[in-house]
C-alpha atoms as a PDB file:
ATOM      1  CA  UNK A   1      48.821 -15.378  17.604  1.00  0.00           C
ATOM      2  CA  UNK A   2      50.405 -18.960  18.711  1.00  0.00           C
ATOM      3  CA  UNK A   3      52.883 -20.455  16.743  1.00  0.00           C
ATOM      4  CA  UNK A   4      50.584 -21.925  13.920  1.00  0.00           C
ATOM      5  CA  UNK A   5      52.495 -25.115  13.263  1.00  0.00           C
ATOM      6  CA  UNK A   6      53.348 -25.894  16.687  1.00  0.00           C
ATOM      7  CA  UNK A   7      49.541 -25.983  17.049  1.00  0.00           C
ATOM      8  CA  UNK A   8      48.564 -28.035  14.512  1.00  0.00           C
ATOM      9  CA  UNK A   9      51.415 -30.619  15.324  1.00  0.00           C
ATOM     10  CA  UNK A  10      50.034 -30.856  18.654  1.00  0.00           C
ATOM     11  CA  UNK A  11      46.909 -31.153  17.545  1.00  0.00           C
ATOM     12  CA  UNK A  12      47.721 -33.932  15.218  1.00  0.00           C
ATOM     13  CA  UNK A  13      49.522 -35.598  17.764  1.00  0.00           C
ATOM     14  CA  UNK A  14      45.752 -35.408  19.930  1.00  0.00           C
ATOM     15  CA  UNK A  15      43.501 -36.219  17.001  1.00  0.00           C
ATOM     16  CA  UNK A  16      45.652 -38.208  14.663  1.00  0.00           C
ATOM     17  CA  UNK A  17      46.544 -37.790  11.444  1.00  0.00           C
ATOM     18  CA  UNK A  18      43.574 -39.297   9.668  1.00  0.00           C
ATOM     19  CA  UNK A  19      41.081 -37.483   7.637  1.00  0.00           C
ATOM     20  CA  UNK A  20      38.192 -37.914  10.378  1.00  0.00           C
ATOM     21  CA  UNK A  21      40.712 -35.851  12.277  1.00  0.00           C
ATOM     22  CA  UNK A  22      40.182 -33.227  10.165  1.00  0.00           C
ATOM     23  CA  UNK A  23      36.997 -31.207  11.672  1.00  0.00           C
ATOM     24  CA  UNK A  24      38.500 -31.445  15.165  1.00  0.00           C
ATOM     25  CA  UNK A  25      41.480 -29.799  14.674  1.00  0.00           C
ATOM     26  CA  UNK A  26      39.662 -27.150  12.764  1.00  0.00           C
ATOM     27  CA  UNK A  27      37.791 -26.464  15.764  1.00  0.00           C
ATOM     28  CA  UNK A  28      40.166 -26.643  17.788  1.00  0.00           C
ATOM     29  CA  UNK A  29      42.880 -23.604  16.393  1.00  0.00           C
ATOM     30  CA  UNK A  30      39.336 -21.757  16.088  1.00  0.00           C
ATOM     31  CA  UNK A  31      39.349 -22.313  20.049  1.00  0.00           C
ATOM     32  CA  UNK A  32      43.184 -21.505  20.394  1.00  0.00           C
ATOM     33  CA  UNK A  33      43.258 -18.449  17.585  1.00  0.00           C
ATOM     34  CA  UNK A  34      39.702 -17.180  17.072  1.00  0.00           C
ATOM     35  CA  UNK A  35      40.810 -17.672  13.187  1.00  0.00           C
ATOM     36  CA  UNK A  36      41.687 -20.485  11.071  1.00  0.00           C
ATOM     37  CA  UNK A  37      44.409 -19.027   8.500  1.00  0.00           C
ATOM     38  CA  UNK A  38      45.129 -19.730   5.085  1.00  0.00           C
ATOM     39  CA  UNK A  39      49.024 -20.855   6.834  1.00  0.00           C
ATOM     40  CA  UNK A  40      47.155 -22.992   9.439  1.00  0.00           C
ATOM     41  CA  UNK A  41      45.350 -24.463   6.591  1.00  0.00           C
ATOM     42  CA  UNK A  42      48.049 -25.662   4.460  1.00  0.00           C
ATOM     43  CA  UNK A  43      49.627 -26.642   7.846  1.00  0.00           C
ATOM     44  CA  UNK A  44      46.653 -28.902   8.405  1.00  0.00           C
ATOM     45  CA  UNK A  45      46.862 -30.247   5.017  1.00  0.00           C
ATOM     46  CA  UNK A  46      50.638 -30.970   5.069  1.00  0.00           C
ATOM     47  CA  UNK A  47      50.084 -32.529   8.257  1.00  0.00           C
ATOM     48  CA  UNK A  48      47.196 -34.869   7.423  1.00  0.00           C
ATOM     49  CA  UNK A  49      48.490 -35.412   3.848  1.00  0.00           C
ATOM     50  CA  UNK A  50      45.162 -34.134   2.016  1.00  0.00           C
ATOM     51  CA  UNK A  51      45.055 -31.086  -0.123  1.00  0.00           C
ATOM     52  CA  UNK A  52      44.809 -27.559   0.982  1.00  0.00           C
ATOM     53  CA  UNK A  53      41.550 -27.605  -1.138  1.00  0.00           C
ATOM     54  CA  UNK A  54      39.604 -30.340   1.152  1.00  0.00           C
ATOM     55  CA  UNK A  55      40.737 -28.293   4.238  1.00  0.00           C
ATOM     56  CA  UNK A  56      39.646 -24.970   2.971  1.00  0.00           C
ATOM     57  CA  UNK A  57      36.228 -26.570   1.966  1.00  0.00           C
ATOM     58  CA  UNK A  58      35.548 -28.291   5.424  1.00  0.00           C
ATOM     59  CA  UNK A  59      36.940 -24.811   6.963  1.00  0.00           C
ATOM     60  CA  UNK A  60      34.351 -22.800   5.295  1.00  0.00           C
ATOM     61  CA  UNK A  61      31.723 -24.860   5.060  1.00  0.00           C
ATOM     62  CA  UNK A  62      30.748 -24.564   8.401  1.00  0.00           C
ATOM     63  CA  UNK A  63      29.503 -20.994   9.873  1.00  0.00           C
ATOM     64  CA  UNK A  64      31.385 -21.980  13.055  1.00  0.00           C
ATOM     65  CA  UNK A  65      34.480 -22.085  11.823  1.00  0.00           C
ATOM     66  CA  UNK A  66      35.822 -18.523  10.875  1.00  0.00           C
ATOM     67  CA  UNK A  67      38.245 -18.353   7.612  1.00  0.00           C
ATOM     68  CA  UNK A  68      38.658 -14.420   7.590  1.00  0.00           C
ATOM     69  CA  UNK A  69      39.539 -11.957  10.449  1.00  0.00           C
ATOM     70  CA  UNK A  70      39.686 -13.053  14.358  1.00  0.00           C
ATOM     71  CA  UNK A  71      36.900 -12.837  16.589  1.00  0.00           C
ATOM     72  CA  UNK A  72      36.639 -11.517  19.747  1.00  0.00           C
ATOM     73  CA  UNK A  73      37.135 -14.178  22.804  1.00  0.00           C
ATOM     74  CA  UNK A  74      33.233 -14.247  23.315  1.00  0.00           C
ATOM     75  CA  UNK A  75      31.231 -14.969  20.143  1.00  0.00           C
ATOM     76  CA  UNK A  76      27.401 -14.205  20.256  1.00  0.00           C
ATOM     77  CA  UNK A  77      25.557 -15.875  17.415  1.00  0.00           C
ATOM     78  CA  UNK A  78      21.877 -14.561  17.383  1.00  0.00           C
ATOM     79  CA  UNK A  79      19.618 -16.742  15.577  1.00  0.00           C
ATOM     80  CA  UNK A  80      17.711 -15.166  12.920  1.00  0.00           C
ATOM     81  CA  UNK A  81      15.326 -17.286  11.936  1.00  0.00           C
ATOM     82  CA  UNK A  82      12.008 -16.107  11.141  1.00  0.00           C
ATOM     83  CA  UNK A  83      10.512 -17.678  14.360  1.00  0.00           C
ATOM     84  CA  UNK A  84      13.181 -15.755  16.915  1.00  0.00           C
ATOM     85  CA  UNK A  85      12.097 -12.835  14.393  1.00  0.00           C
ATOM     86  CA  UNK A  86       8.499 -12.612  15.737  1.00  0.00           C
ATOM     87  CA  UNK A  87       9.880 -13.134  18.768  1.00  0.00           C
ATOM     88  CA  UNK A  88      12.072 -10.276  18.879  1.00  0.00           C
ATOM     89  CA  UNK A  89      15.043 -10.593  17.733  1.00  0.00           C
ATOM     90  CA  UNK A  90      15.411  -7.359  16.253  1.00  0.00           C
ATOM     91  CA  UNK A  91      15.279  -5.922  19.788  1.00  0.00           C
ATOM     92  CA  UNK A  92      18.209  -8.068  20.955  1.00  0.00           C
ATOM     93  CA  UNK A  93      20.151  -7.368  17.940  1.00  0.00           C
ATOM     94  CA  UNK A  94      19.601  -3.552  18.661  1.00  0.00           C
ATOM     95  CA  UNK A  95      20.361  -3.936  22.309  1.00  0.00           C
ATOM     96  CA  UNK A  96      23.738  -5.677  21.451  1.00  0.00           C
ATOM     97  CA  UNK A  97      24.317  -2.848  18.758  1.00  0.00           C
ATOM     98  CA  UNK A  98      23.739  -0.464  21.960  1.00  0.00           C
ATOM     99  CA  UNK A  99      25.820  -1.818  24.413  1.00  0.00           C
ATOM    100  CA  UNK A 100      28.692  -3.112  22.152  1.00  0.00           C
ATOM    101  CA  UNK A 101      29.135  -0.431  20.097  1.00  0.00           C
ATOM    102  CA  UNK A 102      29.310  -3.346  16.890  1.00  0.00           C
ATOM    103  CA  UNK A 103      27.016  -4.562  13.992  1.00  0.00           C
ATOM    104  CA  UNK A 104      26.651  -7.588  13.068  1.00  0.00           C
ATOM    105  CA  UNK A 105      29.747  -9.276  11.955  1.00  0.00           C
ATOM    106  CA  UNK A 106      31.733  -7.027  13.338  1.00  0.00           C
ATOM    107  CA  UNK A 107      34.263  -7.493  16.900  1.00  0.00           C
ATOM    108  CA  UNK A 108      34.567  -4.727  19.190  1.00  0.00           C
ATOM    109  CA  UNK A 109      37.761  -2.669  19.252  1.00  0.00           C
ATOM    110  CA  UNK A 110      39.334  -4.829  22.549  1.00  0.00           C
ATOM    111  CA  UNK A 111      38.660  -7.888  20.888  1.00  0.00           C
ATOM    112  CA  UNK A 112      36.186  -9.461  23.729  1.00  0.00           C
ATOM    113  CA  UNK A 113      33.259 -10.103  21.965  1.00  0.00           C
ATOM    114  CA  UNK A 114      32.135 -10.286  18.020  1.00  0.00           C
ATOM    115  CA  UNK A 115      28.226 -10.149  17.039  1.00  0.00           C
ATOM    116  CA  UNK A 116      26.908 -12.729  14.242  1.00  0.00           C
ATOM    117  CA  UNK A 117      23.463 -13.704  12.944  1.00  0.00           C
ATOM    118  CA  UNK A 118      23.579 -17.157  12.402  1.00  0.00           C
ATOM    119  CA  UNK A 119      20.914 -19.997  11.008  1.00  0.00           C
ATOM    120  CA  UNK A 120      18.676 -22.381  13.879  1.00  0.00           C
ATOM    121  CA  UNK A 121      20.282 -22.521  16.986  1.00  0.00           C
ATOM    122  CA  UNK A 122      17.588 -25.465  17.181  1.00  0.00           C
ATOM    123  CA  UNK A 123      16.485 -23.059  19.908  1.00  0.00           C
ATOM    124  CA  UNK A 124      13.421 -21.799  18.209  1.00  0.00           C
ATOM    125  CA  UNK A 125      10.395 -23.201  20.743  1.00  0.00           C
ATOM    126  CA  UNK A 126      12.152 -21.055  23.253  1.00  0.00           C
ATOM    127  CA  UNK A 127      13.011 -17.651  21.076  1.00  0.00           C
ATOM    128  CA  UNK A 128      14.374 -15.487  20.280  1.00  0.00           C
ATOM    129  CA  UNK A 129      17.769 -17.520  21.241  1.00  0.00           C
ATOM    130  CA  UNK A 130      21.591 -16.626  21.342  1.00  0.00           C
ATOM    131  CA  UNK A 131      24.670 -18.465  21.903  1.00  0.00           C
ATOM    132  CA  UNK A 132      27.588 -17.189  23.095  1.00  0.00           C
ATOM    133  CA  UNK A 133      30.799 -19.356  22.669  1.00  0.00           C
ATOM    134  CA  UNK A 134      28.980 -22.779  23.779  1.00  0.00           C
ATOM    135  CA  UNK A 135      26.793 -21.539  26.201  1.00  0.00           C
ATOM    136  CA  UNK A 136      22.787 -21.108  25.458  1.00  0.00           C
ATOM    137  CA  UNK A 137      20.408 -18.323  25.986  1.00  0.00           C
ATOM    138  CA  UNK A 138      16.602 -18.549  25.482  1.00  0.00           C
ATOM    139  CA  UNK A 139      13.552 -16.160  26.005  1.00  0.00           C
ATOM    140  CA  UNK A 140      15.487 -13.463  25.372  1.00  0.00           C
ATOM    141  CA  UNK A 141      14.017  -9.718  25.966  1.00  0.00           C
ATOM    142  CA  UNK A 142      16.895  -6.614  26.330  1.00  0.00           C
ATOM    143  CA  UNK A 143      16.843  -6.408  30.009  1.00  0.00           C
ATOM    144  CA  UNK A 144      17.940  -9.992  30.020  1.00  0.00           C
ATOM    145  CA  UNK A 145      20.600  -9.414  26.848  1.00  0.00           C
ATOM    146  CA  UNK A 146      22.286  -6.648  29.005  1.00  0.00           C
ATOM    147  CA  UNK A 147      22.489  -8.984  32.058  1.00  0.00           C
ATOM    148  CA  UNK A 148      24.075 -11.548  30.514  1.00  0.00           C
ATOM    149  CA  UNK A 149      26.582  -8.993  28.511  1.00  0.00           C
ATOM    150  CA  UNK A 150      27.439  -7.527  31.999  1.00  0.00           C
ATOM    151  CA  UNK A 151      28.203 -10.933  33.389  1.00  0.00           C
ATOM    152  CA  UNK A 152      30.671 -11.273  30.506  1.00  0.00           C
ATOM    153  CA  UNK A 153      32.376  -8.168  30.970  1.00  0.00           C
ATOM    154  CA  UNK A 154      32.465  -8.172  35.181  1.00  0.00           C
ATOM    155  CA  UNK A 155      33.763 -11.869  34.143  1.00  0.00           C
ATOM    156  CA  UNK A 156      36.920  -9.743  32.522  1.00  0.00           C
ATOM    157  CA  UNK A 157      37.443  -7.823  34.860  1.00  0.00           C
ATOM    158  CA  UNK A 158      37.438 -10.505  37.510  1.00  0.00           C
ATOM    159  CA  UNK A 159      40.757 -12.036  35.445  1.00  0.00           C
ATOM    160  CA  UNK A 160      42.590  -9.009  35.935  1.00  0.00           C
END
């Protein structure tokens, strides 16, 4: 993992040092680390001269930010919502399960990709829906889910 307070100091140094600054930086060591630690926490709060308390409350209020063990590089939120339900989002979930080898909420063993069941994606005209990192998928059926999870990995391999 990067050097925690050299992050946040640059990040600081991007964003300021105001409380509006504090939701940015968040997501931005989630970006760098895939985690935001209780140390990059109080880092944040010693830099922006608010309490640990208000950071660890804005840090795990919202399901995009991740408070307890890394993720993998690629995240893939599922929506589970009852609409994306009847649309079959069991199916993709199980397809995921298949290919991955993970359950939800879990991160594969190399650390590319971790599988979560999240709230609206605001996707739900167009179900079911994933997102992985910032990038949307719609109309999903299983062929489709183990195209786009073969992109990602010929993607890694491609880097090598």
């Amino acid at each position: 993992m990067s050097d925690v307070k050299q992050i946040v100091h640059n990040l600081t140094n991007q964003y300021g040092k105001s409380v509006e600054s504090l939701l940015p930086i968040l997501q931005n060591i989630m970006e760098i680390n895939h985690v935001i630690t209780e140390e990059a926490m109080i880092e944040v709060a010693r830099e922006l001269d608010i309490s640990a308390a208000e950071v660890f409350g804005t840090a795990t209020f919202y399901s995009f930010l991740n408070t307890s063990k890394p993720y993998g590089k690629y995240i893939i939120r599922v929506c589970k919502t009852i609409t994306c339900m009847m649309h079959g989002k069991n199916q993709i979930i199980e397809e995921i399960e298949l290919m991955l080898k993970i359950k939800p909420g879990e991160t594969t063993h190399d650390r590319l990709f971790t599988l979560l069941e999240t709230n609206c994606l605001g996707q739900c005209h167009q179900g079911p829906a994933m997102l992985i990192n910032d990038t949307p998928y719609t109309q999903l059926t299983p062929s489709k889910v183990r195209d786009i999870i073969n992109s990602y990995l010929v993607l890694e391999v491609s880097n090598y």
